[in-house]
Protein backbone atom coordinates (compact mmCIF):
# COMPACT_ATOMS: atom_id res chain seq x y z
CA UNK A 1 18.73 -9.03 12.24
CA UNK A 2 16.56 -6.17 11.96
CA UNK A 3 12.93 -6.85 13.17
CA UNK A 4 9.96 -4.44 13.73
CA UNK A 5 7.50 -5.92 16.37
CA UNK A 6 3.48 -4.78 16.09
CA UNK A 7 1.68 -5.31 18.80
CA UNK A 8 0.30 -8.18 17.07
CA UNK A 9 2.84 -9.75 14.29
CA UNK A 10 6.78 -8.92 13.82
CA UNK A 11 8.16 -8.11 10.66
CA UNK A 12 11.96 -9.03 9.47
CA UNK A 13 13.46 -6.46 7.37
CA UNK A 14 16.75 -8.29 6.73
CA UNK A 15 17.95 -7.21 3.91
CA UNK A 16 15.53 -5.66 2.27
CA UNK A 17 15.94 -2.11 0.60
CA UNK A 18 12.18 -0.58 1.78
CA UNK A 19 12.13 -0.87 5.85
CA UNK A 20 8.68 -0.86 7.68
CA UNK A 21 8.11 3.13 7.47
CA UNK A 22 5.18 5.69 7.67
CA UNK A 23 3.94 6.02 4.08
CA UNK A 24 3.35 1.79 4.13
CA UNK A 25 1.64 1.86 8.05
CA UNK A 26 -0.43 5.00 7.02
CA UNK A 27 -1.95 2.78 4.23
CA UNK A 28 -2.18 -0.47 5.72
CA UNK A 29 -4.20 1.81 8.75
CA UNK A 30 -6.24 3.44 6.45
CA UNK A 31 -7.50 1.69 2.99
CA UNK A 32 -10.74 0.12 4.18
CA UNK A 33 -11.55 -3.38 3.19
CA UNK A 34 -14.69 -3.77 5.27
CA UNK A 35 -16.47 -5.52 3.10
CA UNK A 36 -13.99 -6.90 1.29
CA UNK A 37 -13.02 -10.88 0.91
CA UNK A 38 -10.04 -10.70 -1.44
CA UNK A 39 -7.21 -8.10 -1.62
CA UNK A 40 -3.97 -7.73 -3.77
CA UNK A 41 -1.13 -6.37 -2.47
CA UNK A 42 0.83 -5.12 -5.05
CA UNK A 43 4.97 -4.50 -4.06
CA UNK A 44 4.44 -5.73 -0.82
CA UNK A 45 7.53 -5.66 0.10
CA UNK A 46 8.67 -7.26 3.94
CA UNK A 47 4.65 -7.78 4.04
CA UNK A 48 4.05 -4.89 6.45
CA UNK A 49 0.84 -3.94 4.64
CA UNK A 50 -0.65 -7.14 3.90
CA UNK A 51 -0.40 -7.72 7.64
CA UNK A 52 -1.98 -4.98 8.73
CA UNK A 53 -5.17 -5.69 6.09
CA UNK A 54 -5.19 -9.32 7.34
CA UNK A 55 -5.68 -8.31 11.33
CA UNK A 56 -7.97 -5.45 10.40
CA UNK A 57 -10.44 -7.61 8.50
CA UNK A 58 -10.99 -11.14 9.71
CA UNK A 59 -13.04 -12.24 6.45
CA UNK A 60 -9.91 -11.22 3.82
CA UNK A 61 -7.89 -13.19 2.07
CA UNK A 62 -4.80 -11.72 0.83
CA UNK A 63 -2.62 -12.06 -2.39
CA UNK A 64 0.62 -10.71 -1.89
CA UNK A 65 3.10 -9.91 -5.40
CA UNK A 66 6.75 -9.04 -4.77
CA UNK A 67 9.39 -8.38 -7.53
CA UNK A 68 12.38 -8.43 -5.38
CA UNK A 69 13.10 -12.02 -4.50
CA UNK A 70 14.90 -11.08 -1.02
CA UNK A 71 11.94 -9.21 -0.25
CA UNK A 72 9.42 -11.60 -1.60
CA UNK A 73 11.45 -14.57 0.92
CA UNK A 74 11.34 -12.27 3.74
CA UNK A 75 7.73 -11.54 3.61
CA UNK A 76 6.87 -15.25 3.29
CA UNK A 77 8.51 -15.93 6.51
CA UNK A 78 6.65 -12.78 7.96
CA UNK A 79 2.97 -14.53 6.89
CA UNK A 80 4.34 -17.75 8.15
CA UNK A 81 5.47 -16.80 11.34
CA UNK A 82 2.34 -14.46 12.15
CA UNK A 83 -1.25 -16.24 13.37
CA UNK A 84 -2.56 -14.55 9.78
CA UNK A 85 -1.02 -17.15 7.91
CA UNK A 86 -4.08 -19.29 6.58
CA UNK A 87 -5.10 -16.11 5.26
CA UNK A 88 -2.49 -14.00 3.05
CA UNK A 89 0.18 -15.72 0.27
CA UNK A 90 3.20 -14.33 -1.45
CA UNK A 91 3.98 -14.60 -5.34
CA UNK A 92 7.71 -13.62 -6.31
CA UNK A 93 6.72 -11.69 -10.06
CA UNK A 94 5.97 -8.55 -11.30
CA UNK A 95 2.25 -7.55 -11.04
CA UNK A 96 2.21 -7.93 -14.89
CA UNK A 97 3.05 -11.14 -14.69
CA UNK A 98 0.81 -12.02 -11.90
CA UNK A 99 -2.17 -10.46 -13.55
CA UNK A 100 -0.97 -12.09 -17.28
CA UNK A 101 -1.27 -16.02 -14.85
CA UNK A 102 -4.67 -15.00 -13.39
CA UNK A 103 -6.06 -13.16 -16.34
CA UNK A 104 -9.92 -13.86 -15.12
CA UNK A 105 -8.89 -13.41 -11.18
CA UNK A 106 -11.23 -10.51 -10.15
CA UNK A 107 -10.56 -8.44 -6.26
CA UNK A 108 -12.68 -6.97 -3.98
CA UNK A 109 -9.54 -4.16 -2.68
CA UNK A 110 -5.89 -3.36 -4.57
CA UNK A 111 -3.67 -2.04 -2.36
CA UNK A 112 0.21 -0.40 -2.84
CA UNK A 113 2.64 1.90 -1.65
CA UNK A 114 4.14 1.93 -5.45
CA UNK A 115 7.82 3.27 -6.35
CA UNK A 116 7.38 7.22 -5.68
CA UNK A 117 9.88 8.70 -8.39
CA UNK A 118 8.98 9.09 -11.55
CA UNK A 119 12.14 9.75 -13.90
CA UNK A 120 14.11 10.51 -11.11
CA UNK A 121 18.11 9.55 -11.17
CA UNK A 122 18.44 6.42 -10.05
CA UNK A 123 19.70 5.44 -6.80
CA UNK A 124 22.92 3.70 -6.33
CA UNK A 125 21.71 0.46 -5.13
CA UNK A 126 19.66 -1.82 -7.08
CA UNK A 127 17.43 -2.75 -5.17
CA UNK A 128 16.66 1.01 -3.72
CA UNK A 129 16.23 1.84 -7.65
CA UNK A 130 13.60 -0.92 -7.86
CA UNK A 131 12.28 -0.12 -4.49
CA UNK A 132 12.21 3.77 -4.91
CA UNK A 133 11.76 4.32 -8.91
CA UNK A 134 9.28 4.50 -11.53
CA UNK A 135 8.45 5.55 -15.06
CA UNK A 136 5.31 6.65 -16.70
CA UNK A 137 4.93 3.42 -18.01
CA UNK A 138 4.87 1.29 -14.59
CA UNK A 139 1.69 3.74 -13.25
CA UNK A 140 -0.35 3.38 -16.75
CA UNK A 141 0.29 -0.62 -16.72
CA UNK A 142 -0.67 -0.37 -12.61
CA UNK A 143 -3.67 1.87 -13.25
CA UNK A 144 -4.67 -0.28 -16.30
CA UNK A 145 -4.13 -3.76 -14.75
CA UNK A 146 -5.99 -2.57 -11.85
CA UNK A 147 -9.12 -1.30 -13.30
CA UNK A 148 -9.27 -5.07 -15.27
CA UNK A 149 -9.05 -6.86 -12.24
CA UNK A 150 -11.31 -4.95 -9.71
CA UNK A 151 -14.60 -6.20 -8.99
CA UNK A 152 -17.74 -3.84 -9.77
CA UNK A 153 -17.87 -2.20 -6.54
CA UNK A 154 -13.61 -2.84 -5.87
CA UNK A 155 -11.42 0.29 -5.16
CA UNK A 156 -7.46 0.51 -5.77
CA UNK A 157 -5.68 1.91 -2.67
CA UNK A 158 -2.78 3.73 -3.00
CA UNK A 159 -0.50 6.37 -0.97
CA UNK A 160 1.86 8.97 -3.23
CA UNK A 161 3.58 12.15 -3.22
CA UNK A 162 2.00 15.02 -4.70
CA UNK A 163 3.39 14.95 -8.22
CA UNK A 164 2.69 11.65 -8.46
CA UNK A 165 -0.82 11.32 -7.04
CA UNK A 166 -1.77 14.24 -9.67
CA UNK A 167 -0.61 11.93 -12.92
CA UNK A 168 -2.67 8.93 -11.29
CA UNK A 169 -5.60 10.43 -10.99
CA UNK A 170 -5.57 11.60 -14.41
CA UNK A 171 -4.46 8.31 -15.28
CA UNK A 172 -7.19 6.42 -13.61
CA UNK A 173 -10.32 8.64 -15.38
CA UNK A 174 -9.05 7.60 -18.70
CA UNK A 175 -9.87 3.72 -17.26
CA UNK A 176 -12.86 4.48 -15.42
CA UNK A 177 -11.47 4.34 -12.24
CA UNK A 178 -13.34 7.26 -9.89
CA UNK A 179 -11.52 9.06 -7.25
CA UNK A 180 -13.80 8.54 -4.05
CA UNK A 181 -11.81 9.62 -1.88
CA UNK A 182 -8.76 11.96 -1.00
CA UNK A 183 -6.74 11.89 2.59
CA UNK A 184 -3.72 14.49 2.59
CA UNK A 185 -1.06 13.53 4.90
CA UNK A 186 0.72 16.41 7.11
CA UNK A 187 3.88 16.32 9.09
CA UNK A 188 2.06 19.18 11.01
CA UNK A 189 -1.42 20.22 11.44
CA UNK A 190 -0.24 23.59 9.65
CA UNK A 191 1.98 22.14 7.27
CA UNK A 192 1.01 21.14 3.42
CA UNK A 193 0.29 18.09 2.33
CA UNK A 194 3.27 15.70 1.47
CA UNK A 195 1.42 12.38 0.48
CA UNK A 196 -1.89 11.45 -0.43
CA UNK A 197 -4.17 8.27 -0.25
CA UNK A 198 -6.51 7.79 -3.31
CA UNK A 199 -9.01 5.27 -3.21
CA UNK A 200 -9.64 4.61 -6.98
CA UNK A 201 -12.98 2.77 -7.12
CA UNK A 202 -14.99 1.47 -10.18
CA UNK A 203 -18.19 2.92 -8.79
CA UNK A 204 -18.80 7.08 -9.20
CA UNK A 205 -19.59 8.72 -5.48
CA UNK A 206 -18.97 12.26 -4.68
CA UNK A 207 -15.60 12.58 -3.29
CA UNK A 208 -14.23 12.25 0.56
CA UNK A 209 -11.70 14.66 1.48
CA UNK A 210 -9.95 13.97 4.96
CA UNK A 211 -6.13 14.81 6.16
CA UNK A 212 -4.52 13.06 8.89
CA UNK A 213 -1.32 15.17 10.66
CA UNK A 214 1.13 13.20 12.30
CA UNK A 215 2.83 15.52 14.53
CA UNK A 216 1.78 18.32 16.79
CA UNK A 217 5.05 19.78 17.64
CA UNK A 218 8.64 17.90 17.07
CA UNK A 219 8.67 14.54 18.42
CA UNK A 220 5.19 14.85 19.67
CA UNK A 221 2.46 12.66 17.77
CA UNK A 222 -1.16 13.64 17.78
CA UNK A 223 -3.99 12.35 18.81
CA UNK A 224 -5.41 11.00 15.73
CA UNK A 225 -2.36 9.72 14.25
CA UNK A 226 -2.33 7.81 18.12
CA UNK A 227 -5.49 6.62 17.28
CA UNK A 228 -5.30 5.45 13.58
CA UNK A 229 -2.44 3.36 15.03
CA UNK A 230 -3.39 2.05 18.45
CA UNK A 231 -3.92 -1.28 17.42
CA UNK A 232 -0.65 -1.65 15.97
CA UNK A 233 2.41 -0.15 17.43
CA UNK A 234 3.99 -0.88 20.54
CA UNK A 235 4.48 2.94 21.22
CA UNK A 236 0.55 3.65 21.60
């Protein structure tokens, strides 16, 4: 078995192609829900996210949608087995589908950590393909579904590579979704950028720009990214 403990839930990763890693604890850290009483979790994948959302905010309610039906199993034991579980629910289907069953279903927060590459080869595995790949397509439907289902003041969380995070945010002002705010992720404090974290919202605000590094030399993690994740892993 292959199990990640948090300070204050485990995850199982049997079997599932996307392991607990930084781009998914970066977002589950960051995305604020403060005010929020129901989030989606779109791809959540062993749960890792969703987990993180549920201990951060005590009033949420979380709606977790998994393709993959390994993944989707293994995340359901996850919420069960953590002291969240009156408070988050998986649903094995695509996030089309999901959205097509609960057509009038509005949320406060949308969160993902979405496939990264668009038109890329495809990877060997199946599930890694699913896991890891995207078209054009599966961003406009995300972006689209998204902005439908959002309450008036809800914001779409989501963490991406460069290239990617450029097409979604002109994706998301052709469905009225404003970018509010921008945090560039750095393996070093001098180092560019290799993801970013859009919050989407339905609500135009002048812009936040903030960057988070995680290292300060090899092996050595900074401060901030220490403090982001103090609450979380067993190494801080």
């Amino acid at each position: 078995m292959s199990i990640f403990h948090f300070k204050q839930f485990s995850v199982d990763q049997t079997g599932c192609a996307m392991k607990v890693n930084t781009d998914g604890v970066l977002l589950g850290a960051i995305a604020d829900a403060s005010r929020a009483e129901t989030i989606l979790d779109i791809g959540t994948g062993t749960g890792v996210i969703a987990l993180m959302l549920v201990q951060r905010f005590e009033q949420a309610y979380i709606s977790a949608v998994e393709l993959d039906a390994i993944a989707a199993q293994t995340a359901k034991k996850n919420f069960a087995i953590s002291k969240f579980a009156d408070r988050v629910n998986v649903y094995c289907k695509s996030f089309q589908q999901y959205f097509a069953e609960h057509h009038e279903q509005k949320f406060d927060v949308i969160v993902s950590n979405p496939p990264f590459y668009i038109q890329s080869l495809p990877s060997a595995e199946t599930q890694k393909t699913l896991a890891k790949h995207a078209d054009d397509d599966f961003f406009k439907e995300l972006i689209s579904n998204s902005a439908r289902h959002l309450n008036d003041d809800g914001v779409l969380w989501l963490i991406l590579p460069l290239a990617t995070s450029a097409l979604v945010k002109q994706l998301a002002s052709s469905k009225e979704l404003y970018l509010q705010s921008v945090v560039s992720i750095h393996s070093y404090p001098h180092s560019n950028a290799h993801r970013e974290i859009l919050a989407l919202g339905r609500r135009q605000t002048n812009t936040k720009h903030w960057r988070y590094s995680i290292y300060s030399e090899p092996k050595l993690y900074t401060d901030e990214y220490r403090n982001l994740l103090k609450d979380f892993l067993t190494i801080f």
